[in-house]
Protein backbone atom coordinates (compact mmCIF):
# COMPACT_ATOMS: atom_id res chain seq x y z
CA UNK A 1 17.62 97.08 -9.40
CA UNK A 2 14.94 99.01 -10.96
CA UNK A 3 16.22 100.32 -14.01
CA UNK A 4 18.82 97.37 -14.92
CA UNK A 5 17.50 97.60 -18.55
CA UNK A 6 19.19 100.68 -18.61
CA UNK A 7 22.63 99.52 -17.68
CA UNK A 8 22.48 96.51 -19.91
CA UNK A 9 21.70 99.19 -22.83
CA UNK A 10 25.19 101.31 -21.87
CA UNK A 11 27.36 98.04 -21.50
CA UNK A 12 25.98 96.67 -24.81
CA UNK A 13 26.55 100.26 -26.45
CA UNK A 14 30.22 100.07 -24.77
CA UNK A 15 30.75 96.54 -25.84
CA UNK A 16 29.23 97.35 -29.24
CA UNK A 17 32.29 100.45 -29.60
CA UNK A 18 34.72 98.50 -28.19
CA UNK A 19 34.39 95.60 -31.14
CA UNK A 20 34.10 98.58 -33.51
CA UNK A 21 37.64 100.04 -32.11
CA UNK A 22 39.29 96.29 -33.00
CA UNK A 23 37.87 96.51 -36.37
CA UNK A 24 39.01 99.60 -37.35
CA UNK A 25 42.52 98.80 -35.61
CA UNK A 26 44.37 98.79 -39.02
CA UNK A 27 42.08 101.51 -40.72
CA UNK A 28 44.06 104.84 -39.24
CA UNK A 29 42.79 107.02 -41.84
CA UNK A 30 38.77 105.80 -41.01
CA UNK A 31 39.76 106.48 -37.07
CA UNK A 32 41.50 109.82 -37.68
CA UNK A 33 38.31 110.87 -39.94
CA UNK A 34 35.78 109.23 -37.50
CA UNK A 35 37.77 111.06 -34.60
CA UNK A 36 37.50 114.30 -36.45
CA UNK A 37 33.52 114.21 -36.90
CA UNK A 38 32.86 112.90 -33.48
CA UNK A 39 35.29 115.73 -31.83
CA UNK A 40 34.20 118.53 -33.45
CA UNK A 41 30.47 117.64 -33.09
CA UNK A 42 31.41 117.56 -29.23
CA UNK A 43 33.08 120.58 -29.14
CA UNK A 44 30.79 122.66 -30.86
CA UNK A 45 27.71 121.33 -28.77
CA UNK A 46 29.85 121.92 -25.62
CA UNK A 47 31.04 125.10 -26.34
CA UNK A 48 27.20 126.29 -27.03
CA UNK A 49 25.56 124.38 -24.28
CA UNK A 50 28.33 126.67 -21.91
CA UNK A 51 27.71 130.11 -23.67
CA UNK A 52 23.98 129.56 -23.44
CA UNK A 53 24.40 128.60 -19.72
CA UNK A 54 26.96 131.80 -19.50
CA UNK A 55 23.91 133.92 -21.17
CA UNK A 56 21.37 132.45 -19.34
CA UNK A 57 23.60 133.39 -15.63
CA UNK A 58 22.81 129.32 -14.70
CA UNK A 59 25.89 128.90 -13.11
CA UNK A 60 27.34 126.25 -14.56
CA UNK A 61 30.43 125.77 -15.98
CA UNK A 62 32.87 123.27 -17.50
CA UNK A 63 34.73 122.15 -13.93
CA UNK A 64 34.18 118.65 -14.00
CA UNK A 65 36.39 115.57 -15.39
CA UNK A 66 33.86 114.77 -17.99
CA UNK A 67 33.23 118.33 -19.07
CA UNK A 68 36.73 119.48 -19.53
CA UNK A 69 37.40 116.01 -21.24
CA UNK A 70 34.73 117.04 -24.16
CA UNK A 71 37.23 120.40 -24.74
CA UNK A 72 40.77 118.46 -24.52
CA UNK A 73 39.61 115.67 -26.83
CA UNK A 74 38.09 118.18 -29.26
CA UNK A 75 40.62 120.94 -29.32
CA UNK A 76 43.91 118.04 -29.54
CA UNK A 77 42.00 116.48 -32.33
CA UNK A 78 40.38 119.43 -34.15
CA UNK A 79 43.98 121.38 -33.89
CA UNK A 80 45.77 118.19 -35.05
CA UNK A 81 47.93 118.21 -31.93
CA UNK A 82 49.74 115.12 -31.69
CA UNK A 83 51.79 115.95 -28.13
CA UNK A 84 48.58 115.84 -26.52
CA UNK A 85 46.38 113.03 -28.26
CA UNK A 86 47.77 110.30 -25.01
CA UNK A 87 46.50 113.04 -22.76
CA UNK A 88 42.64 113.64 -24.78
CA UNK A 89 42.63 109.54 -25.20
CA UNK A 90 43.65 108.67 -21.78
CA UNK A 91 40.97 111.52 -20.28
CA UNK A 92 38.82 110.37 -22.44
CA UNK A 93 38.67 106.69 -21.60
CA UNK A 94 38.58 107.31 -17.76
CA UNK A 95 35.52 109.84 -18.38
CA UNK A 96 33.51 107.18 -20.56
CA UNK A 97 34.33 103.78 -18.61
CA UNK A 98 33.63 105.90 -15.66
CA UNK A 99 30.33 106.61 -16.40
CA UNK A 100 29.60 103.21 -17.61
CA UNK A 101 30.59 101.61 -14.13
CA UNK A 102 28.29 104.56 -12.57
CA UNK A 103 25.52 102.81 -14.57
CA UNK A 104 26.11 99.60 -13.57
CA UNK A 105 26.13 100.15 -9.76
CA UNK A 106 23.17 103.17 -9.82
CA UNK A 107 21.50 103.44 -13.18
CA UNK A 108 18.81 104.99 -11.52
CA UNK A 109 21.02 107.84 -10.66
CA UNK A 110 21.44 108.79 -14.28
CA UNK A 111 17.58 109.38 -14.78
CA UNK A 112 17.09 110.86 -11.53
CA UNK A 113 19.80 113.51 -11.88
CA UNK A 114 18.76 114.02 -14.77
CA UNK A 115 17.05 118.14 -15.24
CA UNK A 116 14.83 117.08 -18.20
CA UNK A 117 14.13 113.62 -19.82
CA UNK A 118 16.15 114.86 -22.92
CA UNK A 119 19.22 114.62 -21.30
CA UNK A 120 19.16 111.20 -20.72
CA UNK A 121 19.89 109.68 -23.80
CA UNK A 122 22.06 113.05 -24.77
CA UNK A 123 24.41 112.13 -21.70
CA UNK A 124 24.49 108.64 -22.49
CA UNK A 125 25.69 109.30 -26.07
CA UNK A 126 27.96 111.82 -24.84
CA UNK A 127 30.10 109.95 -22.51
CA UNK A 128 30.09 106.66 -24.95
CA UNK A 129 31.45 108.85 -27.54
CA UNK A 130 34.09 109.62 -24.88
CA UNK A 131 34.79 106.20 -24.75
CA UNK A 132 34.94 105.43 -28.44
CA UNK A 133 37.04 108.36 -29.16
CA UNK A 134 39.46 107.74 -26.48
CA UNK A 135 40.31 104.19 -27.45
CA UNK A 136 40.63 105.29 -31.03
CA UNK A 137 43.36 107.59 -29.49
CA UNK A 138 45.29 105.41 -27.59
CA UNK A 139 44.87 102.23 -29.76
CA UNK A 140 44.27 103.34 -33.72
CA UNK A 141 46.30 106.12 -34.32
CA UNK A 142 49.69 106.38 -32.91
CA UNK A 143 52.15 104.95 -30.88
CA UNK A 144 53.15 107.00 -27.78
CA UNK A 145 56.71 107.48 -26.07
CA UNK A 146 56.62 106.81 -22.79
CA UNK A 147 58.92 109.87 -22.59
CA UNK A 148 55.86 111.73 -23.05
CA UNK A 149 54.18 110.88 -19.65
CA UNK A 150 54.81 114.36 -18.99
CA UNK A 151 52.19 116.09 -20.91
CA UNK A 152 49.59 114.06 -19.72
CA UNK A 153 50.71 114.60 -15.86
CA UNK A 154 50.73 118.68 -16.73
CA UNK A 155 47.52 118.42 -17.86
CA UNK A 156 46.27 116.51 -14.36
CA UNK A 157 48.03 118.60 -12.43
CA UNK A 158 46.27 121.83 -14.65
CA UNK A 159 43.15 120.57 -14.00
CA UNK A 160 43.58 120.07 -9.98
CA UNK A 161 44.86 123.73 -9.93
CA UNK A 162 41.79 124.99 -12.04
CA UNK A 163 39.44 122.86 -9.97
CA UNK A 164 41.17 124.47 -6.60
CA UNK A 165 40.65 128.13 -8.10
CA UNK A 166 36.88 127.09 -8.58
CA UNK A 167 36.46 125.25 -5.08
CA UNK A 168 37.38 128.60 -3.43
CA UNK A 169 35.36 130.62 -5.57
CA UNK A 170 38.58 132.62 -6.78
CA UNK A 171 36.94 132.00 -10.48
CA UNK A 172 33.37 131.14 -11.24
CA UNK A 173 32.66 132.59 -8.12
CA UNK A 174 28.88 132.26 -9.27
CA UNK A 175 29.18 128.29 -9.75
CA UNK A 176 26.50 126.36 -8.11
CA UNK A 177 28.25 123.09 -6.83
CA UNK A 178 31.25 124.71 -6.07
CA UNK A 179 31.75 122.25 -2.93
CA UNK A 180 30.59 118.97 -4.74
CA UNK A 181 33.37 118.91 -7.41
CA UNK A 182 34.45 115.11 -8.27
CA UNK A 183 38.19 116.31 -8.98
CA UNK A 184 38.07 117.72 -5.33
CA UNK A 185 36.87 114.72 -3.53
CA UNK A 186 38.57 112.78 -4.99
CA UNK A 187 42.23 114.90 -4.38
CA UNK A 188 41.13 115.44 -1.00
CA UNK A 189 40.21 111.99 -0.14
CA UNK A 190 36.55 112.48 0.23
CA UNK A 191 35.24 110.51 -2.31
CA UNK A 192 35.49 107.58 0.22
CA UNK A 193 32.09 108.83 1.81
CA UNK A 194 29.94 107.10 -1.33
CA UNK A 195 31.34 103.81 -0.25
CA UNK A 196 31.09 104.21 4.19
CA UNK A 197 28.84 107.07 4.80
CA UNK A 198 29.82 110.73 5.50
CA UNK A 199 28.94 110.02 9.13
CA UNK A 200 31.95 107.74 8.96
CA UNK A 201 34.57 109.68 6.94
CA UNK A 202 37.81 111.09 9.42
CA UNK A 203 40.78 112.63 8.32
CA UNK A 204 43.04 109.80 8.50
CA UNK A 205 40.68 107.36 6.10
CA UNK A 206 40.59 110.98 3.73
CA UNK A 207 44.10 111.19 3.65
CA UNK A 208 44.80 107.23 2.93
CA UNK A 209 42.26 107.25 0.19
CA UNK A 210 43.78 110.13 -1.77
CA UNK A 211 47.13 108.69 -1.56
CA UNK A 212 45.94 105.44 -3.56
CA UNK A 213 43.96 107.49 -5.51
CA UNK A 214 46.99 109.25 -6.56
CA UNK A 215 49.55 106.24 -6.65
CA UNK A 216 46.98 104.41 -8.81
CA UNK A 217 46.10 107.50 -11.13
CA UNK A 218 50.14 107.39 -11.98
CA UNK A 219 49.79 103.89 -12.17
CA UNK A 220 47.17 103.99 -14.99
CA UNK A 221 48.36 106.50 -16.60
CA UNK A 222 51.73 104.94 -17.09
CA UNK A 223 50.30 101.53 -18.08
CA UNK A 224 48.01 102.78 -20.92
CA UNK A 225 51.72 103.71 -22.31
CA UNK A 226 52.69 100.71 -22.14
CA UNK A 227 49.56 99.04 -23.39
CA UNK A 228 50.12 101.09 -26.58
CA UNK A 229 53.09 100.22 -27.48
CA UNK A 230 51.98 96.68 -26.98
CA UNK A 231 49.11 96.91 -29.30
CA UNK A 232 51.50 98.81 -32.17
CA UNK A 233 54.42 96.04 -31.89
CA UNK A 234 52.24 93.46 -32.42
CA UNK A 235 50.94 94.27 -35.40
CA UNK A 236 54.39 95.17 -36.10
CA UNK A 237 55.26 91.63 -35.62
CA UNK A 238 52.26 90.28 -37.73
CA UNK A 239 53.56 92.94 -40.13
CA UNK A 240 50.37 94.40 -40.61
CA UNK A 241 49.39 97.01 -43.36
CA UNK A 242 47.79 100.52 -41.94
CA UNK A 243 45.97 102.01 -44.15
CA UNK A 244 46.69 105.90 -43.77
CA UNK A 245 49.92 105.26 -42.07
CA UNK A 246 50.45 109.21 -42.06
CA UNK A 247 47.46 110.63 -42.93
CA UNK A 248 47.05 113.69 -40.67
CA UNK A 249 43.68 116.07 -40.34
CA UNK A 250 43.52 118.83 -37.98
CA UNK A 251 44.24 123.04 -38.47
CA UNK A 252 48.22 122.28 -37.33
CA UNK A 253 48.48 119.70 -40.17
CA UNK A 254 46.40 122.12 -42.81
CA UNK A 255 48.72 124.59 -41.83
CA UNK A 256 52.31 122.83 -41.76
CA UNK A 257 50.92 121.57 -45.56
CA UNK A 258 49.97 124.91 -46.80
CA UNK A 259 53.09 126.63 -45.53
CA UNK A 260 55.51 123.74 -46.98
CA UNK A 261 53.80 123.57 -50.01
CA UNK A 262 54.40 127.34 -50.36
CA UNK A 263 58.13 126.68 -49.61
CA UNK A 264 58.21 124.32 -52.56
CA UNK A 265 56.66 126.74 -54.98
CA UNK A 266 59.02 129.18 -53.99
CA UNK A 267 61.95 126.74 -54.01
CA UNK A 268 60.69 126.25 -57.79
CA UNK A 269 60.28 129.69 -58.53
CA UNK A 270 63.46 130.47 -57.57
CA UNK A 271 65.31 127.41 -59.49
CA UNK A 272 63.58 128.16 -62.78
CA UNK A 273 64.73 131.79 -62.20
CA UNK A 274 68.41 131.27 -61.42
CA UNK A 275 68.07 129.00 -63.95
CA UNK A 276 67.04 131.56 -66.43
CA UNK A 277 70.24 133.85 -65.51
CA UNK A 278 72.32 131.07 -66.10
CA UNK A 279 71.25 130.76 -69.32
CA UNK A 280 70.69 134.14 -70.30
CA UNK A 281 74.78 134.66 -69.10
CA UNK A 282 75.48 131.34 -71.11
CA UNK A 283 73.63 133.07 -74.56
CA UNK A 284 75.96 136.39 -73.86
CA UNK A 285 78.98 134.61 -73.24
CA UNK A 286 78.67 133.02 -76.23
């Protein structure tokens, strides 16, 4: 394998976050801060990497796992919305250990894909922050109800429909790899051809693969659930102090605080003033 240094850099950067994740396990506040800087610096580069490509009639767009991953996990945490944090951490984790893997089995593939040798290092940082982020998510910051699963199966299900609409050029009708979307092969089964060939890829082994691609996508997503809850009770158990137990940061949160905190003052305003009526009432029946 030619460029093996390569992968041994991305699984010592992913090994290197994931120890960093454990340490900061019973920090909350630190993870909700870190997760604020990290998503917001994604966002905004995203966000400007698509309008430029918009301006510059490129025809790319953000269709992919990865790319609509950088926009959940940075509008759920810059917005401070807690419904869909499972959903941005869960997305997130599958986008970053993804790519790792990728690197292990074709590290060369991440150079030679690559437009310019800039991007190399950007799109290595990129999807390890993924990673990072998304286990701060799921195992820093709060424990998730299982109830829940819903939100996160929506948001699949959103993304299949958007990725249809783009696959038959209904939107984005100027996209470029319109018929080499990863959502799409892998709904439709023909993701199987990177493993036996696309000389050798039928109906019948496209239909079986999507069905285990499905039943195992469930799968996962219902056992991260469960591995959170595992990771909160035991520190439960070990009674563990969290630092920043309910520290929140996000617009929702800013909001919710300014608007109570409002309520109080009026709540206050309007005590001391019945309070002065009494009293003026009290000095003239007397």
């Amino acid at each position: 394998m030619k460029y093996w240094w390569l992968a041994l850099l991305i699984v010592a950067i992913f090994a290197a976050e994931t120890y960093l994740v454990w340490q900061m396990r019973n920090n909350r506040k630190a993870c909700m801060i870190t997760l604020t800087v990290l998503s917001s610096v994604l966002l905004i580069y995203k966000t400007v990497e698509f309008a430029y490509y918009r301006i510059a009639d490129k025809g790319l767009y953000p269709v992919e796992f990865s790319h609509i991953t950088y926009f959940v996990l940075g509008v759920t945490v810059c917005f401070g919305i807690k419904k869909m944090r499972a959903f941005a951490g869960i997305c997130s984790v599958l986008a970053g250990f993804g790519y790792v893997v990728a690197a292990c089995f074709s590290p060369g593939s991440i150079i030679t894909e690559a437009s310019a040798v800039f991007y190399i290092p950007l799109a290595i940082i990129q999807h390890e922050v993924l990673w990072f982020a998304g286990c701060l998510l799921l195992f820093n910051v709060d424990k998730y109800s299982i109830k829940d699963i819903w939100v996160p199966l929506v948001g699949v299900f959103t993304m299949i429909i958007f990725s249809v609409l783009v696959s038959q050029r209904i939107i984005y009708k100027d996209f470029a790899s319109y018929d080499n979307m990863i959502i799409i092969k892998i709904v439709t089964g023909r993701i199987v051809e990177y493993l036996i060939g696309a000389e050798n890829l039928t109906v019948a082994k496209q239909a079986i693969t999507a069905v285990v691609l499905i039943v195992a996508a469930v799968g996962i997503f219902v056992s991260f659930y469960f591995i959170n809850n595992a990771a909160f009770k035991k520190r439960e158990k070990k009674g563990s102090v969290i630092k920043g137990e309910n520290f929140e940061i996000g617009i929702v949160p800013f909001i919710k605080s300014a608007v109570a905190k409002k309520c109080r003052h009026v709540c206050v305003a309007t005590s001391d003033s019945q309070a002065e009526v009494s009293a003026d009432v009290a000095d003239k029946e007397e």
